[in-house]
N, C-alpha and C. Protein backbone atom coordinates (compact mmCIF):
# COMPACT_ATOMS: atom_id res chain seq x y z
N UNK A 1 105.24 95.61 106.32
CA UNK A 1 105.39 94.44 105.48
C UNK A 1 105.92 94.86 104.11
N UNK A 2 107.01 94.20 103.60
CA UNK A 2 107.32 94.63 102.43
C UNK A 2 107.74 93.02 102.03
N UNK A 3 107.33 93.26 100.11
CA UNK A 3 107.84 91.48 99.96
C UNK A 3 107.03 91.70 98.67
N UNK A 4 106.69 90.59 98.11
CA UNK A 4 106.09 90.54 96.92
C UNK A 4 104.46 90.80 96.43
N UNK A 5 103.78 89.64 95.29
CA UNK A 5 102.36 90.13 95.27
C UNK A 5 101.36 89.21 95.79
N UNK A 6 100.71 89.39 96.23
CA UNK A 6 99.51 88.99 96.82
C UNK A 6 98.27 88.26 95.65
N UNK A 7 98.29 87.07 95.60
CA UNK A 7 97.01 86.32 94.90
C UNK A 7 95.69 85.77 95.98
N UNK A 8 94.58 86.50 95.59
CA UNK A 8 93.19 86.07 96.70
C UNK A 8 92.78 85.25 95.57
N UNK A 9 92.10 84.20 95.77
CA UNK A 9 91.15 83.36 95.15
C UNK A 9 90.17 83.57 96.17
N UNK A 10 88.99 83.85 96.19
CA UNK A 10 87.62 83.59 97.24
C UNK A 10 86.03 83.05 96.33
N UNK A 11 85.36 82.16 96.86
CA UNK A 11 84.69 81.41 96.55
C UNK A 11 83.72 81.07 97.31
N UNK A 12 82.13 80.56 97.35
CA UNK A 12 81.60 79.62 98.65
C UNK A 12 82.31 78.53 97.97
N UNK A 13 82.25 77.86 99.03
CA UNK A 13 82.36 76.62 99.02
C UNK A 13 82.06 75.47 98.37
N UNK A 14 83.01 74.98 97.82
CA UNK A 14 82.13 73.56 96.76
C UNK A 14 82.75 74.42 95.27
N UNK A 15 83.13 75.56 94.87
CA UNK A 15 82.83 76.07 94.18
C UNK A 15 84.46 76.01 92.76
N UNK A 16 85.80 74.84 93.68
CA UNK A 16 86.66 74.99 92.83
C UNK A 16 88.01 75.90 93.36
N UNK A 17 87.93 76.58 94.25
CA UNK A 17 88.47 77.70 93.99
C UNK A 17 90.09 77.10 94.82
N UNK A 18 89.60 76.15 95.78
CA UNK A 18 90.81 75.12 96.29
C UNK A 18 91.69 74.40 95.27
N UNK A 19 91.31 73.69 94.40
CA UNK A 19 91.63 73.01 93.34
C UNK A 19 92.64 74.12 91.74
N UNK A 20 91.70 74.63 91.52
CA UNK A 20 92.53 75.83 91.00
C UNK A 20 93.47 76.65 91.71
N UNK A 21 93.94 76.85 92.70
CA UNK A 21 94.76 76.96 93.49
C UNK A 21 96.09 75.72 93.98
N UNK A 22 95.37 75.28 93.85
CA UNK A 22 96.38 73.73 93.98
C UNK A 22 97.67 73.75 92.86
N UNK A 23 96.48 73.78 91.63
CA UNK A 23 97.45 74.14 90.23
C UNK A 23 98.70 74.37 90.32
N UNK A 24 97.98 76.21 90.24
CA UNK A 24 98.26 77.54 90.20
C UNK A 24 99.79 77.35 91.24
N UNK A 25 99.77 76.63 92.57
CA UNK A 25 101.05 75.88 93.22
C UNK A 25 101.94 75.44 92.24
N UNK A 26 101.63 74.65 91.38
CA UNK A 26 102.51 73.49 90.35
C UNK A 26 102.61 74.77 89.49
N UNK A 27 103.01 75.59 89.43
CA UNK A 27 103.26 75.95 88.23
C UNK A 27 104.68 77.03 88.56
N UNK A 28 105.67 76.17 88.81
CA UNK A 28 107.19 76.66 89.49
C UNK A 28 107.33 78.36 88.83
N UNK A 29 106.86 78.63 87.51
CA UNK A 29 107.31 80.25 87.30
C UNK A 29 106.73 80.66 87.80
N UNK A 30 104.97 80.43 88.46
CA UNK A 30 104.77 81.66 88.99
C UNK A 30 105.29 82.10 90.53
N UNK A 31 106.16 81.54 91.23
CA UNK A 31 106.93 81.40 92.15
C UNK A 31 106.12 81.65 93.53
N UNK A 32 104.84 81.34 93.54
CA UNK A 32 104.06 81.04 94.46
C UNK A 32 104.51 80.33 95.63
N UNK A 33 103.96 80.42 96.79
CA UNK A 33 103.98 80.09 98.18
C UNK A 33 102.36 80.51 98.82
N UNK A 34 101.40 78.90 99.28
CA UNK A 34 100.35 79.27 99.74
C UNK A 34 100.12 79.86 101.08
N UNK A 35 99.55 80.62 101.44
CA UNK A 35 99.56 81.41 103.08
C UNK A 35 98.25 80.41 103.34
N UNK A 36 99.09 80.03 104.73
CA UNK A 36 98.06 78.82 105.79
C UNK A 36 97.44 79.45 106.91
N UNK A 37 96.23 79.44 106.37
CA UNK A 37 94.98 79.96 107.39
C UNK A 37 95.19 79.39 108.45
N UNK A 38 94.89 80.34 109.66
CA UNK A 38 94.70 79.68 111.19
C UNK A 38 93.42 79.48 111.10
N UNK A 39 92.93 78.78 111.73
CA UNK A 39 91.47 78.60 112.34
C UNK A 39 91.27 77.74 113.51
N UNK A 40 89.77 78.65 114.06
CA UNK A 40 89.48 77.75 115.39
C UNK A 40 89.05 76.79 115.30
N UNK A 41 88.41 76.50 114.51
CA UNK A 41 87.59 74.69 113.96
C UNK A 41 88.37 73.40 114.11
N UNK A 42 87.89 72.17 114.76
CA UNK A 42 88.33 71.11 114.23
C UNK A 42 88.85 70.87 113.06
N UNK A 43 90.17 69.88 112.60
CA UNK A 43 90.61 69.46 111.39
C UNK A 43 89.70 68.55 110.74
N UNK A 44 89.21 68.63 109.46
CA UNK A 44 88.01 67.60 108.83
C UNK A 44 88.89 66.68 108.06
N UNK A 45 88.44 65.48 107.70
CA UNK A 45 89.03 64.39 107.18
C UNK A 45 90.59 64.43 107.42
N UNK A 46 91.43 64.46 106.43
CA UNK A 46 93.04 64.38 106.59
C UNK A 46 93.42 65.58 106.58
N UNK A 47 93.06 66.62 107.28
CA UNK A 47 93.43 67.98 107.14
C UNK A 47 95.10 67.60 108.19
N UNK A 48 95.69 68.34 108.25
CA UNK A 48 96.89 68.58 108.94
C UNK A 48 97.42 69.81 109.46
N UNK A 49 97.98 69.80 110.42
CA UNK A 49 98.32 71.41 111.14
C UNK A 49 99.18 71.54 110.47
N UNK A 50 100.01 73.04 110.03
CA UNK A 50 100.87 73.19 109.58
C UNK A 50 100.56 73.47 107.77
N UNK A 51 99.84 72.08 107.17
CA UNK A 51 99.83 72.37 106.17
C UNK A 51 98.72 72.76 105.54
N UNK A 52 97.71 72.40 105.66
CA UNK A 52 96.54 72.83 105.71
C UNK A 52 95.01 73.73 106.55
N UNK A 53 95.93 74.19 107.48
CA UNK A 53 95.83 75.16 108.10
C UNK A 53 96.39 75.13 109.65
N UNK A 54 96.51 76.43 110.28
CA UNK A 54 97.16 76.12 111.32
C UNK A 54 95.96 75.96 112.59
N UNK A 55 95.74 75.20 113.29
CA UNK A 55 94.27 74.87 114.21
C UNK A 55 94.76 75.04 115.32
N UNK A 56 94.19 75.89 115.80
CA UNK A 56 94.68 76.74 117.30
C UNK A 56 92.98 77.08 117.93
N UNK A 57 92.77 76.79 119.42
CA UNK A 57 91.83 77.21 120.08
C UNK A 57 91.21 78.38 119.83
N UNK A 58 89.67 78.62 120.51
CA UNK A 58 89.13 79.64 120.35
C UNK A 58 89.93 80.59 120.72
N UNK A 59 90.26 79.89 122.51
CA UNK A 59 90.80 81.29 123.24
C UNK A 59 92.30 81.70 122.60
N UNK A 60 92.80 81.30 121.86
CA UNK A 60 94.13 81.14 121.09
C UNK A 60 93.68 82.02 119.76
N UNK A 61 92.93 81.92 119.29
CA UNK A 61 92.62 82.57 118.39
C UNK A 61 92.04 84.28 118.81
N UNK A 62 91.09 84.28 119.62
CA UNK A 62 90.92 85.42 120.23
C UNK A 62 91.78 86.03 120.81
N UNK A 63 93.34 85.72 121.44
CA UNK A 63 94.28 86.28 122.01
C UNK A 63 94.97 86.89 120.77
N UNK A 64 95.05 86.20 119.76
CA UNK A 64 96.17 86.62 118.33
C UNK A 64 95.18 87.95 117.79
N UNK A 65 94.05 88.05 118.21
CA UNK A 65 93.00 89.18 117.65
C UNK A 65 93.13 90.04 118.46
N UNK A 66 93.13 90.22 119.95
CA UNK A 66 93.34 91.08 120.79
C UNK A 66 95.24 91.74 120.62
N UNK A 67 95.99 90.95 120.51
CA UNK A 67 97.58 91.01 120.18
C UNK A 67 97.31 92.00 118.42
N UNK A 68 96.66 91.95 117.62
CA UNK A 68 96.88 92.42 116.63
C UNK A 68 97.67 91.95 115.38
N UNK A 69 97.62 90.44 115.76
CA UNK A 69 98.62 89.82 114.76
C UNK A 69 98.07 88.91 113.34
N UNK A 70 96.81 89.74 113.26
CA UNK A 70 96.05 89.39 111.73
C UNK A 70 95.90 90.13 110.98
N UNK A 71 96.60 89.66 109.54
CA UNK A 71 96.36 90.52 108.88
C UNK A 71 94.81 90.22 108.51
N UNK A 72 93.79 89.78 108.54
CA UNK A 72 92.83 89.60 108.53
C UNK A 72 92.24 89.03 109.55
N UNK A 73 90.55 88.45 109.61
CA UNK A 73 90.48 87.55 110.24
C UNK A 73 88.69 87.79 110.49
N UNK A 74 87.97 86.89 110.52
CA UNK A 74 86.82 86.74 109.94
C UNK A 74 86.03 85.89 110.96
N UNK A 75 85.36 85.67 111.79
CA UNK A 75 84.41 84.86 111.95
C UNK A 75 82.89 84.21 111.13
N UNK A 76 83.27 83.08 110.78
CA UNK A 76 82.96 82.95 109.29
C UNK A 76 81.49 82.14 109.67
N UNK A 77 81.58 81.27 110.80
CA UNK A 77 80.04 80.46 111.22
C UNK A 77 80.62 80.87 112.71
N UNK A 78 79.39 80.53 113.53
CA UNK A 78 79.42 81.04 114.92
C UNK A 78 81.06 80.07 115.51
N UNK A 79 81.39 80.81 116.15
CA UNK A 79 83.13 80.22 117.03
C UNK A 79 84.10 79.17 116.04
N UNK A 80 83.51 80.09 114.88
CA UNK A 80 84.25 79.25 113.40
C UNK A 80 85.34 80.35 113.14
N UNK A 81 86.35 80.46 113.48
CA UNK A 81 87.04 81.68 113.61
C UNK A 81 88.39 81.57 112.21
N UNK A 82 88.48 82.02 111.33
CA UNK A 82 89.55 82.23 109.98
C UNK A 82 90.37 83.48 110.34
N UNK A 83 91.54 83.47 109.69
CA UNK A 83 92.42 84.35 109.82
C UNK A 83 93.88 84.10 109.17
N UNK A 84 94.35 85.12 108.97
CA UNK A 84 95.49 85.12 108.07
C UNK A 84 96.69 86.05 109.08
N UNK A 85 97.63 84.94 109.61
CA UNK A 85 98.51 85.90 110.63
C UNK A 85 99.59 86.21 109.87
N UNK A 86 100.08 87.76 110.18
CA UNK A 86 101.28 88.40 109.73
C UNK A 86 102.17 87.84 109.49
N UNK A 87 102.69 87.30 110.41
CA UNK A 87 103.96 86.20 110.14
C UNK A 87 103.89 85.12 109.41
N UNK A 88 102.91 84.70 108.65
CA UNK A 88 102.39 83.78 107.66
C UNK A 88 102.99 84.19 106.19
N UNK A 89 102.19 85.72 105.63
CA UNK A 89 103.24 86.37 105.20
C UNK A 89 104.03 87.08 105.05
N UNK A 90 104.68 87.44 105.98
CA UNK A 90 106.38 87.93 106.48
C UNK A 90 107.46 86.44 105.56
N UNK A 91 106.70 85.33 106.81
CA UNK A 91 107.64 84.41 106.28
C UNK A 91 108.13 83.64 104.61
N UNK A 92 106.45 83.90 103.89
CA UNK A 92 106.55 83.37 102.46
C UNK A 92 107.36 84.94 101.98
N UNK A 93 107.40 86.16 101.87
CA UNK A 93 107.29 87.49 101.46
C UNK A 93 109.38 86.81 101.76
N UNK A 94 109.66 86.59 103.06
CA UNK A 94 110.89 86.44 103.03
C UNK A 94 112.04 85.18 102.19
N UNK A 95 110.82 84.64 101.66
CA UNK A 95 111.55 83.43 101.14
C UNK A 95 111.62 83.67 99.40
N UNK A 96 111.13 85.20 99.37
CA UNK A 96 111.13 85.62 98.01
C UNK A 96 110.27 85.40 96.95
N UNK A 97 109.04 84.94 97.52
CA UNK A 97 107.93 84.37 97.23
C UNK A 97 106.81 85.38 96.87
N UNK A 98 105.92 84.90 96.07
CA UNK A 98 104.58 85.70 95.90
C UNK A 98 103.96 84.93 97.16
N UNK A 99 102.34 85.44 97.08
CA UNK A 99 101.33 84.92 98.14
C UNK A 99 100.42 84.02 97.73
N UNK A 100 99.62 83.16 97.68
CA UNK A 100 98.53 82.91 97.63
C UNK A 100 97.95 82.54 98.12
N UNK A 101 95.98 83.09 98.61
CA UNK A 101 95.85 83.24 99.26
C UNK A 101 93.89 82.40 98.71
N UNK A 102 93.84 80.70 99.39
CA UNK A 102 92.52 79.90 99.35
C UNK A 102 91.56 81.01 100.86
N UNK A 103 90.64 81.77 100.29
CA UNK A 103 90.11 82.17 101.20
C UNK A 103 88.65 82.60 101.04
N UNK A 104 87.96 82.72 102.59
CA UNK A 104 86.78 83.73 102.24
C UNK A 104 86.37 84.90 101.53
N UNK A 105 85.57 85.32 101.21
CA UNK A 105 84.84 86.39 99.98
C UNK A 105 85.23 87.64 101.30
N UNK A 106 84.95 88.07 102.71
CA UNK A 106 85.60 88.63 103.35
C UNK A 106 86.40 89.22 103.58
N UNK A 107 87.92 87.78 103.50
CA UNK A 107 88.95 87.87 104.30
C UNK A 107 89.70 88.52 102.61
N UNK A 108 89.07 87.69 101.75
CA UNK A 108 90.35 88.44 100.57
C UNK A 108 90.19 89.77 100.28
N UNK A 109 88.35 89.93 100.66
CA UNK A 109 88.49 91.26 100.26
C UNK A 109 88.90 92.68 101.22
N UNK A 110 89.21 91.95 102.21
CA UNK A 110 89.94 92.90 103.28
C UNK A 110 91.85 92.97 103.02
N UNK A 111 91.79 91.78 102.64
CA UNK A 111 93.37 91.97 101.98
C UNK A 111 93.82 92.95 100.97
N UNK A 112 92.36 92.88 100.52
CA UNK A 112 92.85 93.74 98.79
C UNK A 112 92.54 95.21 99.12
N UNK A 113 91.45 95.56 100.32
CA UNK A 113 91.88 96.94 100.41
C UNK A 113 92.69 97.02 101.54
N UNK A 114 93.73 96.56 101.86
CA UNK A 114 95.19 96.78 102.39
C UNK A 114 96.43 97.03 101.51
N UNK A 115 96.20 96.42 100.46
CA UNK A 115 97.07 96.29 99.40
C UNK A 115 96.67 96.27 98.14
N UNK A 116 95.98 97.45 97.94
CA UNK A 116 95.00 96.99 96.57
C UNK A 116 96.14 97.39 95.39
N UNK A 117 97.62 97.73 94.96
CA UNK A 117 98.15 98.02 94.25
C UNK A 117 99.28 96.65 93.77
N UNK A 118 99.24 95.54 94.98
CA UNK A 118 100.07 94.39 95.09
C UNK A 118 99.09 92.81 95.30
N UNK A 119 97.73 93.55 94.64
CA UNK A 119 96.92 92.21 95.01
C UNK A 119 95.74 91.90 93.65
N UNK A 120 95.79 91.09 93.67
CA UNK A 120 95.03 90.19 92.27
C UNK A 120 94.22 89.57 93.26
N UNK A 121 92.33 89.96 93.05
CA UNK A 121 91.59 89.25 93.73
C UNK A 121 90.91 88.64 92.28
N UNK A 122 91.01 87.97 92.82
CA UNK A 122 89.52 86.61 91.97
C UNK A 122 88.59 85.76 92.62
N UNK A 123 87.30 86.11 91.81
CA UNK A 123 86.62 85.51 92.77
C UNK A 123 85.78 84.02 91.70
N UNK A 124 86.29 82.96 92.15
CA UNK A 124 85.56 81.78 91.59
C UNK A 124 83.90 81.39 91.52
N UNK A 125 83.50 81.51 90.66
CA UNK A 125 81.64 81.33 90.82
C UNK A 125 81.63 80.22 90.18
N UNK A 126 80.43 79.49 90.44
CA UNK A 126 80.46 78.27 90.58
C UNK A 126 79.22 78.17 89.15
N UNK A 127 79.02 77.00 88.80
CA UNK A 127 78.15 76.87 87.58
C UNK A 127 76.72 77.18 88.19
N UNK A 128 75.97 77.09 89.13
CA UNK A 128 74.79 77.34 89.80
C UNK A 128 74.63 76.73 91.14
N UNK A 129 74.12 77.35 91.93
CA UNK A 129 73.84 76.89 93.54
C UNK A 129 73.37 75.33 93.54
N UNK A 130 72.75 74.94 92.25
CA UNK A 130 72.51 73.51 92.58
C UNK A 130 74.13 72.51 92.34
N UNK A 131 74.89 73.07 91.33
CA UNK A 131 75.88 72.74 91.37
C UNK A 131 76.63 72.52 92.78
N UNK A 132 76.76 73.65 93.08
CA UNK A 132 77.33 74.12 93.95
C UNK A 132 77.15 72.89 95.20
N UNK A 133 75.45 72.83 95.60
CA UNK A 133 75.06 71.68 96.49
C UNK A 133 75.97 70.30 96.19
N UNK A 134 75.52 69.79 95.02
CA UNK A 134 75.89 68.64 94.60
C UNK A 134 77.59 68.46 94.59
N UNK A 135 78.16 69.27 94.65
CA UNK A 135 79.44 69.48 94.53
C UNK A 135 79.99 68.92 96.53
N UNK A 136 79.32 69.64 97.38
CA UNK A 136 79.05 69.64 98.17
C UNK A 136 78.98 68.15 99.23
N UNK A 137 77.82 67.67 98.47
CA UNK A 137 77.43 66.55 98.77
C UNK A 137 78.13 65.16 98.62
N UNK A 138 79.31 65.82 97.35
CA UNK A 138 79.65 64.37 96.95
C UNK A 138 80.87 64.66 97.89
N UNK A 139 81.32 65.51 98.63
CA UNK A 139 82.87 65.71 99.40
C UNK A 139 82.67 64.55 100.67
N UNK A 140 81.03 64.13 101.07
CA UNK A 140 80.91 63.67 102.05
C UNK A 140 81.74 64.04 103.29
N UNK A 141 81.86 65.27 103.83
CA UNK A 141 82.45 65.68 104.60
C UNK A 141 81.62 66.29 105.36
N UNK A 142 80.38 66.65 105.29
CA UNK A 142 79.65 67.29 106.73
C UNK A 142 78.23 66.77 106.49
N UNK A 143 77.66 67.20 107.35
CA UNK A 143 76.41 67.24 107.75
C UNK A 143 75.15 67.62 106.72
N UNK A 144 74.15 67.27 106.42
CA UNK A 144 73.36 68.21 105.87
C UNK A 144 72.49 69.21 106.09
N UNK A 145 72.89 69.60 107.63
CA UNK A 145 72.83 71.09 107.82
C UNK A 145 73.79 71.86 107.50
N UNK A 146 74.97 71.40 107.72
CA UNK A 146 75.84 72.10 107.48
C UNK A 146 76.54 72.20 105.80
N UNK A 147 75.65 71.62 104.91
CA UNK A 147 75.78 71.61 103.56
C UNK A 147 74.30 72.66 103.31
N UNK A 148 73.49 72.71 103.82
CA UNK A 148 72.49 73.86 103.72
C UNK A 148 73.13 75.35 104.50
N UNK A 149 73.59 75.79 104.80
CA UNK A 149 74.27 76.51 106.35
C UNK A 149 75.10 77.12 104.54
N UNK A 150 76.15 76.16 104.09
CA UNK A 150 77.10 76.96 103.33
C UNK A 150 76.14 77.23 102.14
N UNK A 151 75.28 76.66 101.25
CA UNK A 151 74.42 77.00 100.57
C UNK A 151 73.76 78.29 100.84
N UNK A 152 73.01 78.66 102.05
CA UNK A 152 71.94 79.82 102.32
C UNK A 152 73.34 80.84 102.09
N UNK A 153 74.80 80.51 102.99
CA UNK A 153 75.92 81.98 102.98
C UNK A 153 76.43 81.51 101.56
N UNK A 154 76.31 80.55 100.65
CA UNK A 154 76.69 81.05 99.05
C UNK A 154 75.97 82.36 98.19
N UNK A 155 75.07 82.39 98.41
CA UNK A 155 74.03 83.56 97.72
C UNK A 155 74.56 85.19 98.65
N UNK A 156 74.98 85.01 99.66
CA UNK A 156 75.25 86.24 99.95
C UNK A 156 76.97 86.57 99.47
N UNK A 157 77.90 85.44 99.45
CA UNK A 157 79.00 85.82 98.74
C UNK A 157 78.99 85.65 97.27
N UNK A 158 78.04 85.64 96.75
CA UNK A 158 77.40 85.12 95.14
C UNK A 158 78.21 86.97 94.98
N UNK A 159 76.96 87.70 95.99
CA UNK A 159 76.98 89.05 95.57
C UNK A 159 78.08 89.77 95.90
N UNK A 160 78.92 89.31 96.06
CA UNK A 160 80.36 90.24 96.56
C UNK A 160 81.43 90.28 94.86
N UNK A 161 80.90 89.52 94.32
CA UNK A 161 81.71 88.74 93.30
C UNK A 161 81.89 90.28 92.75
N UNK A 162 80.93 91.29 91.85
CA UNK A 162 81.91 92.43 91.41
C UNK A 162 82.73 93.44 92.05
N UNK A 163 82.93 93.27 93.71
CA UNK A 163 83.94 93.98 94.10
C UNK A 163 85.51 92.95 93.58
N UNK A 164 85.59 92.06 92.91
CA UNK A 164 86.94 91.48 92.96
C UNK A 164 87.55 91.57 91.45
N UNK A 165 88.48 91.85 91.51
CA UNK A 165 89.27 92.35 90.20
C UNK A 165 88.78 91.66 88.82
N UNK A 166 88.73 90.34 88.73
CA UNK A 166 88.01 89.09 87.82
C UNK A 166 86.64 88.08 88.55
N UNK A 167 86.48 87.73 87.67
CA UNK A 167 85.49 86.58 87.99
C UNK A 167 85.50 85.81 86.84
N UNK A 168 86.25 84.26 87.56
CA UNK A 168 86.54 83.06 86.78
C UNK A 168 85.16 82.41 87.06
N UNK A 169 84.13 81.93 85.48
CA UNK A 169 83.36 80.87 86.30
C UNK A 169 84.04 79.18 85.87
N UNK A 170 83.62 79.06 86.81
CA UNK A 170 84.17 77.37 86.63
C UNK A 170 82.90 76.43 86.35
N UNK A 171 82.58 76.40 84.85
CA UNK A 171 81.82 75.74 84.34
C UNK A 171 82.80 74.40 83.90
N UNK A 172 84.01 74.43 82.97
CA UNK A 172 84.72 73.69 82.76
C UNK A 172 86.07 73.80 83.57
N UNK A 173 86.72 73.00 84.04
CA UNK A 173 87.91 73.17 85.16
C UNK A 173 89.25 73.10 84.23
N UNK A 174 89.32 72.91 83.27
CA UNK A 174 90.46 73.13 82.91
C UNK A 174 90.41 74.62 81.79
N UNK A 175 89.32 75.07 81.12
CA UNK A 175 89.25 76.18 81.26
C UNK A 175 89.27 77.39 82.41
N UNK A 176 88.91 77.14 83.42
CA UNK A 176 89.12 77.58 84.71
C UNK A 176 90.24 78.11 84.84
N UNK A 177 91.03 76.76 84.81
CA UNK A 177 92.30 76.40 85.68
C UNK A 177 93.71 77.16 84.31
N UNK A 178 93.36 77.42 83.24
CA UNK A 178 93.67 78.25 82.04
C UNK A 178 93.78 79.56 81.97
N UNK A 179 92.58 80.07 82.44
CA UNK A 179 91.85 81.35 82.71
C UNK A 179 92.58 81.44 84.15
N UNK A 180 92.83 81.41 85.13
CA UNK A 180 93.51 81.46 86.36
C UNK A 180 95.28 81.71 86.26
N UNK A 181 95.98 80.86 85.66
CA UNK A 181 97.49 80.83 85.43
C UNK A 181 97.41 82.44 84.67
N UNK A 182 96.48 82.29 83.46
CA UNK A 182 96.83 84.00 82.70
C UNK A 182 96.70 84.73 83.72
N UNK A 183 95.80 84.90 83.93
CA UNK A 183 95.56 86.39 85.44
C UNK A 183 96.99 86.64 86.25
N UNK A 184 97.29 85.47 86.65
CA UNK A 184 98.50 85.47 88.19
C UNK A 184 99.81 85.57 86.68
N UNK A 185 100.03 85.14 86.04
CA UNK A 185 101.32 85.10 85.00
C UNK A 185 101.22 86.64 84.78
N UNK A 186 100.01 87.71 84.53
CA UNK A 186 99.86 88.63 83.59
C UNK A 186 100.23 89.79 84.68
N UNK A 187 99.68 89.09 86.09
CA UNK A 187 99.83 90.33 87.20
C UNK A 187 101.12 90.27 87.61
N UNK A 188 101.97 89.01 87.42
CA UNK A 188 103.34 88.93 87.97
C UNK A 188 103.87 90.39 86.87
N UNK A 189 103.83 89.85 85.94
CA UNK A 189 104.92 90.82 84.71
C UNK A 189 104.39 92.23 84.95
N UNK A 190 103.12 92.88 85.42
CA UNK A 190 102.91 93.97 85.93
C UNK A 190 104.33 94.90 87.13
N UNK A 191 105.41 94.38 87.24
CA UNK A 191 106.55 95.27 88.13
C UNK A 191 106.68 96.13 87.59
């Protein structure tokens, strides 16, 4: 693989790190292109194939793992399967593009020791786990097991946070979202 630099944002959930990323898109100099997670999961609310991730079967997903064609790839809740395929970025890397990369505390940090000389990890922390819930709650998008489920695995990616290059907290979002553009602007001019 050869091509440009690699941006991880990783976060639990609820925590911003989608949204600051969204931005970080709009902002034409930093010449960004987002890399679209495969996963085995159902699409939730208006999710879409293609653009918001690519949704391919278990056994589809387990074949691309046996084939070797992830550059990552994570089983994140039981037959909840994430992954980042090569040709995901081959194709942004060919369009002359940087990366960026909405992902697990895991998957980015397996990216960054692949490429730890072409990769800017950040990891988004959230104002406090109750935040975090409530943040959660108001998406009305799952269950409230499954809003406890990402809560109990927030505290264990809480602690991953000083393996990642920065740590943005997102107490205020447009400080956040401030604090985020410098990092990716500061690592571009790093050539």
């Amino acid at each position: 693989m050869k091509g440009g630099k690699l941006f991880v944002f990783s976060a639990p959930s609820g925590s911003g790190k989608t949204t600051i990323v969204q931005y970080l898109l709009q902002q034409e100099e930093l010449n960004l292109s987002f890399s679209i997670s495969a996963t085995s999961r159902d699409p939730r609310g208006e999710e879409k194939h293609g653009e918001h991730y690519y949704f391919i079967t278990l056994e589809e997903f387990k074949q691309h793992i046996k084939n070797g064609d992830f550059l990552e790839w994570e089983e994140v809740y039981r037959d909840n399967f994430y992954g980042t395929l090569k040709t995901e970025v081959n194709r942004i890397w060919s369009n002359g593009k940087n990366v960026i990369f909405d992902i697990d505390v895991v998957g980015g940090l397996r990216i960054k020791k692949k490429y730890p000389e072409r990769t800017l990890a950040v990891f988004v922390k959230p104002p406090s786990v109750d935040e975090l819930k409530r943040r959660l709650k108001k998406r009305k998008t799952e269950s409230e097991e499954r809003i406890n489920m990402r809560i109990a695995k927030a505290s264990v990616e809480l602690a991953t946070a000083p393996q990642f290059d920065f740590v943005i907290e997102n107490n205020d979002l447009n400080t956040a979202l401030a604090e985020a553009k410098q990092l990716v602007s500061e690592f571009i001019g790093n050539e």
